[in-house]
Protein backbone atom coordinates (compact mmCIF):
# COMPACT_ATOMS: atom_id res chain seq x y z
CA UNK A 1 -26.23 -5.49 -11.73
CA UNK A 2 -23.03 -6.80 -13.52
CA UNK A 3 -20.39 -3.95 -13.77
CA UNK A 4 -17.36 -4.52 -15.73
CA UNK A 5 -13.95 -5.90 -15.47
CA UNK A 6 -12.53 -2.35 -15.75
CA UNK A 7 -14.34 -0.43 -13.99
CA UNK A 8 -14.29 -3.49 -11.34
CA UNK A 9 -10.76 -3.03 -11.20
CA UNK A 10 -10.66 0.66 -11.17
CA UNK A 11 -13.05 0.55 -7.92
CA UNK A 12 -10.42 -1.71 -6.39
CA UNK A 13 -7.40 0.43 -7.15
CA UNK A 14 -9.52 3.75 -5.70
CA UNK A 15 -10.86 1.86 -2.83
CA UNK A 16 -7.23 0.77 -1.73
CA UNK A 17 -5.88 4.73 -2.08
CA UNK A 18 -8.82 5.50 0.18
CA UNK A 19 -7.53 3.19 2.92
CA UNK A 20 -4.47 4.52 2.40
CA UNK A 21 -5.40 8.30 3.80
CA UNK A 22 -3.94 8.82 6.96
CA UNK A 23 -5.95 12.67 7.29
CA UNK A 24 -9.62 13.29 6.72
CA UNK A 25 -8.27 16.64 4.64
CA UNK A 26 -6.97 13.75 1.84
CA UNK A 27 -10.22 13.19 0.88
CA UNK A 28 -10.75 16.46 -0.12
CA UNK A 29 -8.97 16.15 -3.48
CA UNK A 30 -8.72 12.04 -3.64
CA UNK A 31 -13.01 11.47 -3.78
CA UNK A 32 -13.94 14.22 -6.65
CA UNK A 33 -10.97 12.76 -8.85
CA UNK A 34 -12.01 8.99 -8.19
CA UNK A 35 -15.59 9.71 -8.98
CA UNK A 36 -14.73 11.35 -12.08
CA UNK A 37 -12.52 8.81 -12.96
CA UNK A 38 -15.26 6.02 -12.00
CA UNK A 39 -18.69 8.12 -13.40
CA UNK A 40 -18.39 10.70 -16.52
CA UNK A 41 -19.68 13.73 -15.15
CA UNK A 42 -20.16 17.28 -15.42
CA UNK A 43 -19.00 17.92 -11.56
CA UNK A 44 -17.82 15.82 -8.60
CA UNK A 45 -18.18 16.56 -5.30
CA UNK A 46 -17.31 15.89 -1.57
CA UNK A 47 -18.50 18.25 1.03
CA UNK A 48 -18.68 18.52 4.69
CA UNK A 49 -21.99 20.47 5.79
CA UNK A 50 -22.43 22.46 9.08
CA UNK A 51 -26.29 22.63 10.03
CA UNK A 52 -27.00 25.04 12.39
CA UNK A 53 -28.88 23.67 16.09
CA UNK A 54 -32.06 25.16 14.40
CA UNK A 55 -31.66 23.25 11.09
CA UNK A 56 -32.56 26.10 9.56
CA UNK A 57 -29.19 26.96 7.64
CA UNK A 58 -25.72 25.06 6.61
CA UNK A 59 -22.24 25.98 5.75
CA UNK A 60 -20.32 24.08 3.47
CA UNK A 61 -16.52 23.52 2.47
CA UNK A 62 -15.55 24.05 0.18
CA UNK A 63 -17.30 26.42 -0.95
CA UNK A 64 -18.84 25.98 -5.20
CA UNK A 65 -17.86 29.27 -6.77
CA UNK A 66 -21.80 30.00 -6.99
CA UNK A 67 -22.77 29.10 -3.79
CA UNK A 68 -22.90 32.94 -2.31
CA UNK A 69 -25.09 34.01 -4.78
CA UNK A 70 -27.72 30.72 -4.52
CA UNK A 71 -26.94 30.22 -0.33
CA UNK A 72 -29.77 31.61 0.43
CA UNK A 73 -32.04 29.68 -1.94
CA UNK A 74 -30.48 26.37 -1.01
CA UNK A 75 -30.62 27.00 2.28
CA UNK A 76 -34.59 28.20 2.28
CA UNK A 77 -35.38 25.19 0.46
CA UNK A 78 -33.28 22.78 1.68
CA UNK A 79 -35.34 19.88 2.72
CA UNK A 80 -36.81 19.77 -0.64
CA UNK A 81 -33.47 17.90 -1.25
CA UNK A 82 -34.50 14.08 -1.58
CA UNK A 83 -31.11 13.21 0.57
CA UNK A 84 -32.57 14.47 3.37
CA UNK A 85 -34.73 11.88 3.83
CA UNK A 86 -32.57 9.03 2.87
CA UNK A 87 -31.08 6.58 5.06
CA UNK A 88 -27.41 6.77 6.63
CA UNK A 89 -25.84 5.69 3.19
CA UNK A 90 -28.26 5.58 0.99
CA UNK A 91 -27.53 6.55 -2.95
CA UNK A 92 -30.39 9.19 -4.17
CA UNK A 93 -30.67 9.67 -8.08
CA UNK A 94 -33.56 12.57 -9.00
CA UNK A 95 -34.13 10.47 -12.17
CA UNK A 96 -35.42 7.65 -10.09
CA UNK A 97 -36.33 8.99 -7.07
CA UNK A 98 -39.75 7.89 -6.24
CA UNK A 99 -40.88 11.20 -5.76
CA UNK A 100 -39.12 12.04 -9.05
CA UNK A 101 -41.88 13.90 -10.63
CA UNK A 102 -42.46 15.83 -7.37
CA UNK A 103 -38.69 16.64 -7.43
CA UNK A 104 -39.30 18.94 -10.22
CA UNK A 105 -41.84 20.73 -9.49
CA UNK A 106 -39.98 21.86 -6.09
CA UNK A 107 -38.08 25.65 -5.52
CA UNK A 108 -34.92 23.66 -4.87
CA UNK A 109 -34.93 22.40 -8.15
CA UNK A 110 -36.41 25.24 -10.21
CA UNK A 111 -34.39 28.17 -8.16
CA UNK A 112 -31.17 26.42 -7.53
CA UNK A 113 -29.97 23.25 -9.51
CA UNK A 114 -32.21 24.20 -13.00
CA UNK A 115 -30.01 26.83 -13.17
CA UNK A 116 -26.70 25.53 -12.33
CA UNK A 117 -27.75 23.39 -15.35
CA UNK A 118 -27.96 20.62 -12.94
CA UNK A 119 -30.63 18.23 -14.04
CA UNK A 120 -29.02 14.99 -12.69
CA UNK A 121 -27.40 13.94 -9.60
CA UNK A 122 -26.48 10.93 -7.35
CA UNK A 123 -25.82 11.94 -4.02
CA UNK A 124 -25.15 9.71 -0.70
CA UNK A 125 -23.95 10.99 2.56
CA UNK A 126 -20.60 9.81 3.47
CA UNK A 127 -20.84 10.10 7.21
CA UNK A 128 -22.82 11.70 9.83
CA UNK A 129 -22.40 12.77 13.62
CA UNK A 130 -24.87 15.24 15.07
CA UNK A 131 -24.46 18.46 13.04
CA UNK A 132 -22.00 17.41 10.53
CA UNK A 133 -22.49 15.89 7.79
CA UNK A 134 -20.39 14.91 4.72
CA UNK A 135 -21.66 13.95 1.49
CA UNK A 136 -20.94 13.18 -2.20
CA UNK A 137 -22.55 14.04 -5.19
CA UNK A 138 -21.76 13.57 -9.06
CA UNK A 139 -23.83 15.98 -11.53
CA UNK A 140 -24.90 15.94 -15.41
CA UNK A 141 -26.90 18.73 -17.09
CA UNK A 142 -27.53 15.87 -20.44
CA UNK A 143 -27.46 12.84 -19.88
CA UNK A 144 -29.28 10.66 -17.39
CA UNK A 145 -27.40 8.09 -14.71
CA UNK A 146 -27.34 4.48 -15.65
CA UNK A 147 -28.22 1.66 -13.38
CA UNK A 148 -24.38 0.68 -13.42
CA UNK A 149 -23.35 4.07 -12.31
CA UNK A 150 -25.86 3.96 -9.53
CA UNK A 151 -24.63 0.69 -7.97
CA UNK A 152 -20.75 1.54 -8.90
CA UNK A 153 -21.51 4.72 -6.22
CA UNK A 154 -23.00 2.71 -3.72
CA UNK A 155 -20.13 0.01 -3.69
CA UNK A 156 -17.41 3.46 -3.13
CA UNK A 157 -19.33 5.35 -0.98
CA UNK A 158 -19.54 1.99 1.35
CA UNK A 159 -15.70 1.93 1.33
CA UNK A 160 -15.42 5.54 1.36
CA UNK A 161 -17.69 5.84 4.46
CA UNK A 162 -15.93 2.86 5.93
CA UNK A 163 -12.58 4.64 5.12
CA UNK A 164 -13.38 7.66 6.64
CA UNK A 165 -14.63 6.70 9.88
CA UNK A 166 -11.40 4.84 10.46
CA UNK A 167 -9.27 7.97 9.39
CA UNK A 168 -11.29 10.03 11.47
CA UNK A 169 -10.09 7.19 14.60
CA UNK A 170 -6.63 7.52 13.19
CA UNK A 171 -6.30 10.67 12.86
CA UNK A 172 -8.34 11.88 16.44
CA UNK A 173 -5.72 9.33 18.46
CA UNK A 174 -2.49 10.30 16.36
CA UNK A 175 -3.17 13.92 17.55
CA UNK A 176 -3.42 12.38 21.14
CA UNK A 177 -0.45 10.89 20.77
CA UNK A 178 1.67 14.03 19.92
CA UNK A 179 4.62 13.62 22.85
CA UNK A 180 7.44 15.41 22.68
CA UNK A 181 9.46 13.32 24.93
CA UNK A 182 8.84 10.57 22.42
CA UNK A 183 11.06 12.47 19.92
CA UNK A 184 13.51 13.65 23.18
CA UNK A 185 13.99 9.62 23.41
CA UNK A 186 14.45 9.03 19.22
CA UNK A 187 11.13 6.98 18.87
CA UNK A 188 9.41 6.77 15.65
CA UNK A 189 5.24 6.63 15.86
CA UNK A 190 2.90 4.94 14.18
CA UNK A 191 -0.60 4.16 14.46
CA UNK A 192 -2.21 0.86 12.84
CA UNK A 193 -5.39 -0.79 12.33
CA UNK A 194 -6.03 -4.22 11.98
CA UNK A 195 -9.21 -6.17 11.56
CA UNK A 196 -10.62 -7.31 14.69
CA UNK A 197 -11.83 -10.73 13.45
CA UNK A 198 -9.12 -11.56 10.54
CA UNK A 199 -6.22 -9.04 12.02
CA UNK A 200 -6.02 -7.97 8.19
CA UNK A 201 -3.89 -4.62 7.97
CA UNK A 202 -6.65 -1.96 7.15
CA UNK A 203 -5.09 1.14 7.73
CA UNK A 204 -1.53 1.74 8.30
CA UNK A 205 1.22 4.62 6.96
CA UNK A 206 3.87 3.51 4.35
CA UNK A 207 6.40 3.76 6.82
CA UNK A 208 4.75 1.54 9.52
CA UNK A 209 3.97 -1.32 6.90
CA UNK A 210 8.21 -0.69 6.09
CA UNK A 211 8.88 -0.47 10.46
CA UNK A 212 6.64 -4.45 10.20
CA UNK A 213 8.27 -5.98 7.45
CA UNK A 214 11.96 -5.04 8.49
CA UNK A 215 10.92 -5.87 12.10
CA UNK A 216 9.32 -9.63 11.41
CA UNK A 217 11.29 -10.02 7.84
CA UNK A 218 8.08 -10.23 5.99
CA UNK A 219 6.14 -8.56 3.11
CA UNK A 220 3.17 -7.52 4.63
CA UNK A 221 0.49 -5.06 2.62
CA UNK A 222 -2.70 -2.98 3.13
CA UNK A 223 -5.38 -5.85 2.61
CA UNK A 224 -2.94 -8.88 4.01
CA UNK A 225 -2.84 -10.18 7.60
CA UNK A 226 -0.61 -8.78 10.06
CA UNK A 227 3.09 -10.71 10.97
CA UNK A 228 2.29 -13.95 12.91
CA UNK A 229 4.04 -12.99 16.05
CA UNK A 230 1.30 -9.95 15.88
CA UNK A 231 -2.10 -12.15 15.40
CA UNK A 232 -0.98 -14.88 18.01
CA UNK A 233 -0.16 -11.65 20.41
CA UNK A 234 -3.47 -9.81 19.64
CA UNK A 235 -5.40 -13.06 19.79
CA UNK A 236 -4.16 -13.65 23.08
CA UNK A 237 -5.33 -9.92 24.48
CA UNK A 238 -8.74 -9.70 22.90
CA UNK A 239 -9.44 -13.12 24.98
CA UNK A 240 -7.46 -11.82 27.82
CA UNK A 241 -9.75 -8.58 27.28
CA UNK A 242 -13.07 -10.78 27.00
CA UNK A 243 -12.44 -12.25 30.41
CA UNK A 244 -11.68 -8.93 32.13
CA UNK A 245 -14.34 -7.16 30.48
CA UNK A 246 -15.72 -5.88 34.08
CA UNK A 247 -12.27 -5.07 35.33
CA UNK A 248 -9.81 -1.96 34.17
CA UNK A 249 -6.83 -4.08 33.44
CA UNK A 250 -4.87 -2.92 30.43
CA UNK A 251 -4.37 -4.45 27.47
CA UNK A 252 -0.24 -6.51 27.81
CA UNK A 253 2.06 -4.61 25.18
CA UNK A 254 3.82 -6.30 22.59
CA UNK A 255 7.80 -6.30 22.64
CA UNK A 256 10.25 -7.19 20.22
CA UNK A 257 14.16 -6.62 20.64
CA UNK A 258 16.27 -5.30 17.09
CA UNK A 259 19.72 -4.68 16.15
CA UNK A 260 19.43 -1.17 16.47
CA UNK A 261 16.59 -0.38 19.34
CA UNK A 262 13.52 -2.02 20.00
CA UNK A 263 9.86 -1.99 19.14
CA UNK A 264 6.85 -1.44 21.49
CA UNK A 265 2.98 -2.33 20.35
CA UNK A 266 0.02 -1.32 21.97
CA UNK A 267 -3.76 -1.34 22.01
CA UNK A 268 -5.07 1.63 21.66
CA UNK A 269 -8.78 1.41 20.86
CA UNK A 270 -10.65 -1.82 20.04
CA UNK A 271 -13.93 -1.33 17.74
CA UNK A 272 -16.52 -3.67 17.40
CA UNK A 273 -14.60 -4.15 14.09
CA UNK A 274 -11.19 -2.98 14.23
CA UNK A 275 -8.33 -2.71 16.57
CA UNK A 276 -6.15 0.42 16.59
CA UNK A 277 -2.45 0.07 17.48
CA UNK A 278 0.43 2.31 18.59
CA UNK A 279 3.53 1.06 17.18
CA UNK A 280 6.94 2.65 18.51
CA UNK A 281 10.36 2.10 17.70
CA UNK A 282 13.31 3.32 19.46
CA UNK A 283 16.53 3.38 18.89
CA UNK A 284 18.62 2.03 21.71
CA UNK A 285 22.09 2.39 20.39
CA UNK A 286 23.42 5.74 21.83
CA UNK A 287 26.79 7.59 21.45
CA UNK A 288 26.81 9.43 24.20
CA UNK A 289 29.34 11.01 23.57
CA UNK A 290 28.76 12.56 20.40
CA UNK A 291 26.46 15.52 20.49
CA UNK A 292 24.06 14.25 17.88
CA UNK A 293 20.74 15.24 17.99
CA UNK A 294 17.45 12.56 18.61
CA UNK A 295 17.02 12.51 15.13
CA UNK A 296 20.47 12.06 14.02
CA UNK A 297 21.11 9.36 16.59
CA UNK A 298 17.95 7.66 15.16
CA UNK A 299 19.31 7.52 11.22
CA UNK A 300 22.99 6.70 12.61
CA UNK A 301 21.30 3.41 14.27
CA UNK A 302 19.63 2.37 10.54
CA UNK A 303 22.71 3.19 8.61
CA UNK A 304 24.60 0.88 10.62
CA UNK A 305 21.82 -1.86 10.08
CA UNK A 306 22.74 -1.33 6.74
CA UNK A 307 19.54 0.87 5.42
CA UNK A 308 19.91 3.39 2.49
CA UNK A 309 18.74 6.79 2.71
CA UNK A 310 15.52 5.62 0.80
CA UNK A 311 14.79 3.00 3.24
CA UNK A 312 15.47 5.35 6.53
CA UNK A 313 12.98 8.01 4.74
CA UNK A 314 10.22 5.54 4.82
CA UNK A 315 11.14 3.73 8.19
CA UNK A 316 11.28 7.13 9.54
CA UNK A 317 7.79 8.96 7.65
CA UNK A 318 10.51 11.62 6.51
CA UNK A 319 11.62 12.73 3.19
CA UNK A 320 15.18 11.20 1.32
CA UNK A 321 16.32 14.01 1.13
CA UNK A 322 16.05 14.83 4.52
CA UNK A 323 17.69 11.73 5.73
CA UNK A 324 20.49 12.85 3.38
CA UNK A 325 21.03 15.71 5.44
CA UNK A 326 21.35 14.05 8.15
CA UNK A 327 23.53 11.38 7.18
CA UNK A 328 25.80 14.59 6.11
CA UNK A 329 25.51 15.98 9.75
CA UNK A 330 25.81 13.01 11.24
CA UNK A 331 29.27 12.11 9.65
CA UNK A 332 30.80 15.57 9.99
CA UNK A 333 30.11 15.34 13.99
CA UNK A 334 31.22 11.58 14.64
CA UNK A 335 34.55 12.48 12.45
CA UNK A 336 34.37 9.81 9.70
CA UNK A 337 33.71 9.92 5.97
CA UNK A 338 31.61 7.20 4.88
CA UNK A 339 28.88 5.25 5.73
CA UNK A 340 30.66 2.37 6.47
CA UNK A 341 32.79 3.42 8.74
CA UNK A 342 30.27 5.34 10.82
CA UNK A 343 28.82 1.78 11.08
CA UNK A 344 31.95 0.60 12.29
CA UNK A 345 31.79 2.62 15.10
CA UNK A 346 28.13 2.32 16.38
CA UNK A 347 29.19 -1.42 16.17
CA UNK A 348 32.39 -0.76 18.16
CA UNK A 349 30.22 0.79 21.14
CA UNK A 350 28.07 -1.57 21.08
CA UNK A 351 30.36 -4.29 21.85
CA UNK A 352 32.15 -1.65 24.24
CA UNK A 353 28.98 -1.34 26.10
C-alpha cells in the first residue's frame, strides 16, 4: 500500500511528538488529535480499559458522554467486539473483518454502536498487561475506511505502542527517583533512553537533550545518536555487563567535570532494546556564605557560565519566568545589580577556593 508524501510526513511529525511524552497522561489529548489529523473521522479515541478478574465487566477513562446509559449493553455483549480476538496489535476494521457479515447481526452492534450511529471503526489495542488494556479507535457513521487509512493506523499504533511502553519505563523509574536530598544538593534530574544497539536518543526531556549538548558542545536530537564520549562509555558497560551477566556487579557511572558543577550518568534499566539512563547535574560552585537557596545557587552557577534566563529554564525543566525570579532573588541577596557582576563574583570564589 503506497500512502502519500503528506500524509507520510504528517505520520513522521506525530510519531516524533509521541516520543516526545515524558507522562502516559500526554497521550490522553496528543493520540485523538493525531488520528484526526491523520484519518477524517467522526470520533477519535484512546482509552484505557479496566476488566474486572471475572472478565465479566470493564471501566473505561475517559468516560464517552453516553457510556452510562449503553454500559451495561457494552459490557453484556462485550466479546461480540471483533478486537477481542485480535492479536497484541492487530488493526480490526468491521468493514473487512472476516466475520464482517456476522458482525452485524450481533447485540453489540445492533444495541450499542447502530445507535451511536457508529457503523465503521478501526480499532487496535495500544498495550496490554494483565487487566489493563488501552486501545484506539477512529469511527464514521457514512463513509467506509480505505485500505490507506487501514495501514496509516497500523504504522502509528506501532509507534504509539512502542512509545508508550517506553513512557510507561520512564515515567515508573522517574517516580523512583523522586529524592529530596537531590534537590538539598542543587542537582538537576533527568532520565534518558537510548537505543541499545545504535545508542540513538529515543526518549529524552527538552531539557536533558539542552543538559547533553551544552555538556559535550554538540547538537544532539530525538532520533540522532547520543555524544561520542556517551556511546564509547555505554559500549564499554553493556560488554562489561555481558561478561558479568552471572555476577551483581553494577553497571561503572559516567563522569564528566564542567565549569559550573559536574555531571553524573547512570544505567538504570537495560531492555532487550533500550537502555534507560539517569543523568544528574550538580552544581559545584557554592557561596557559602550567601544564604541562597539550592535552587538559587543552581541558576547563579549558569548565569556565570554565561546562560540567559531562556537557556537556564530549559537546562533546568523550569519555566523563564521562573528563572527570572530567581535571578531577581539571587542578585538582591549576593548585593550586586547585574548579571555580570554576580558572575564576577562566583568567578572570584572560585579562584579563592
Amino acid at each position: 500500500m503506497r500512502l502519500s508524501w503528506h500524509i507520510l510526513t504528517r505520520l513522521h511529525q506525530w510519531t516524533l511528538d509521541l516520543h516526545r511524552c515524558s507522562n502516559p497522561e500526554d497521550f490522553q489529548s496528543l493520540v485523538p488529535e493525531a488520528l484526526a489529523s491523520l484519518i477524517p473521522c467522526d470520533r477519535a479515541s484512546f482509552k484505557q480499559i479496566e476488566v474486572s478478574p471475572d472478565g465479566n465487566s470493564i471501566t473505561l477513562h475517559p468516560c464517552p458522554p453516553w457510556w452510562p446509559q449503553y454500559r451495561e449493553v457494552y459490557q453484556r455483549h462485550l466479546l461480540d467486539h471483533p478486537l477481542w480476538g485480535a492479536g497484541s496489535t492487530d488493526v480490526i476494521d468491521f468493514s473487512r473483518h472476516e466475520n464482517a457479515k456476522t458482525w452485524l447481526t450481533t447485540p453489540l452492534y445492533n444495541e450499542y454502536f447502530r445507535p451511536l450511529g457508529i457503523r465503521h471503526q478501526l480499532s487496535a489495542f495500544v498495550h496490554r498487561r494483565g487487566t489493563r488494556l488501552i486501545a484506539v479507535a477512529i469511527n464514521r457513521g457514512e463513509r467506509a475506511f480505505s485500505s490507506a487509512d487501514l495501514e496509516v493506523l497500523r504504522l502509528f499504533n506501532a509507534h504509539l505502542s512502542d512509545a508508550l511502553r517506553r513512557t510507561i519505563i520512564f515515567s515508573t523509574l522517574r517516580s523512583a527517583l523522586q529524592d529530596p536530598d537531590q534537590k538539598a544538593q542543587g542537582a538537576s534530574s533527568h532520565l534518558l533512553i537510548l537505543n541499545r544497539r545504535t545508542s540513538a536518543i529515543e526518549h529524552a526531556a527538552e531539557a536533558c537533550l539542552h543538559l547533553l549538548n551544552e555538556a559535550f558542545s554538540c547538537r544532539s536530537s530525538l532520533g540522532d545518536p547520543a555524544p561520542s564520549p556517551l556511546c564509547t562509555w555505554l559500549k564499554a558497560n553493556l560488554k562489561l555487563q555481558a561478561t558479568r551477566q552471572h555476577s551483581n556487579h553494577s553497571p561503572i557511572p559516567f563522569s564528566l567535570k564542567l565549569n559550573a558543577g559536574s555531571l553524573r550518568i547512570q544505567v538504570l534499566s537495560l531492555q532487550p532494546d533500550m537502555v534507560v539512563l539517569h543523568v544528574q547535574a550538580e552544581a559545584t560552585t557554592r557561596l557559602t556564605s550567601t544564604p541562597l537557596t539550592a535552587r538559587e545557587q543552581e541558576v547563579l552557577n549558569w548565569v556565570a557560565e554565561g546562560k540567559r534566563n531562556h537557556e537556564i529554564a530549559h537546562i533546568l525543566g523550569i519555566s523563564s519566568r521562573t528563572v527570572g525570579k530567581h535571578v531577581e532573588h539571587v542578585l538582591a541577596k549576593v548585593g550586586v545589580e547585574n548579571r555580570t557582576a554576580a558572575a564576577k563574583l562566583v568567578r572570584a570564589f572560585v579562584t579563592q577556593h
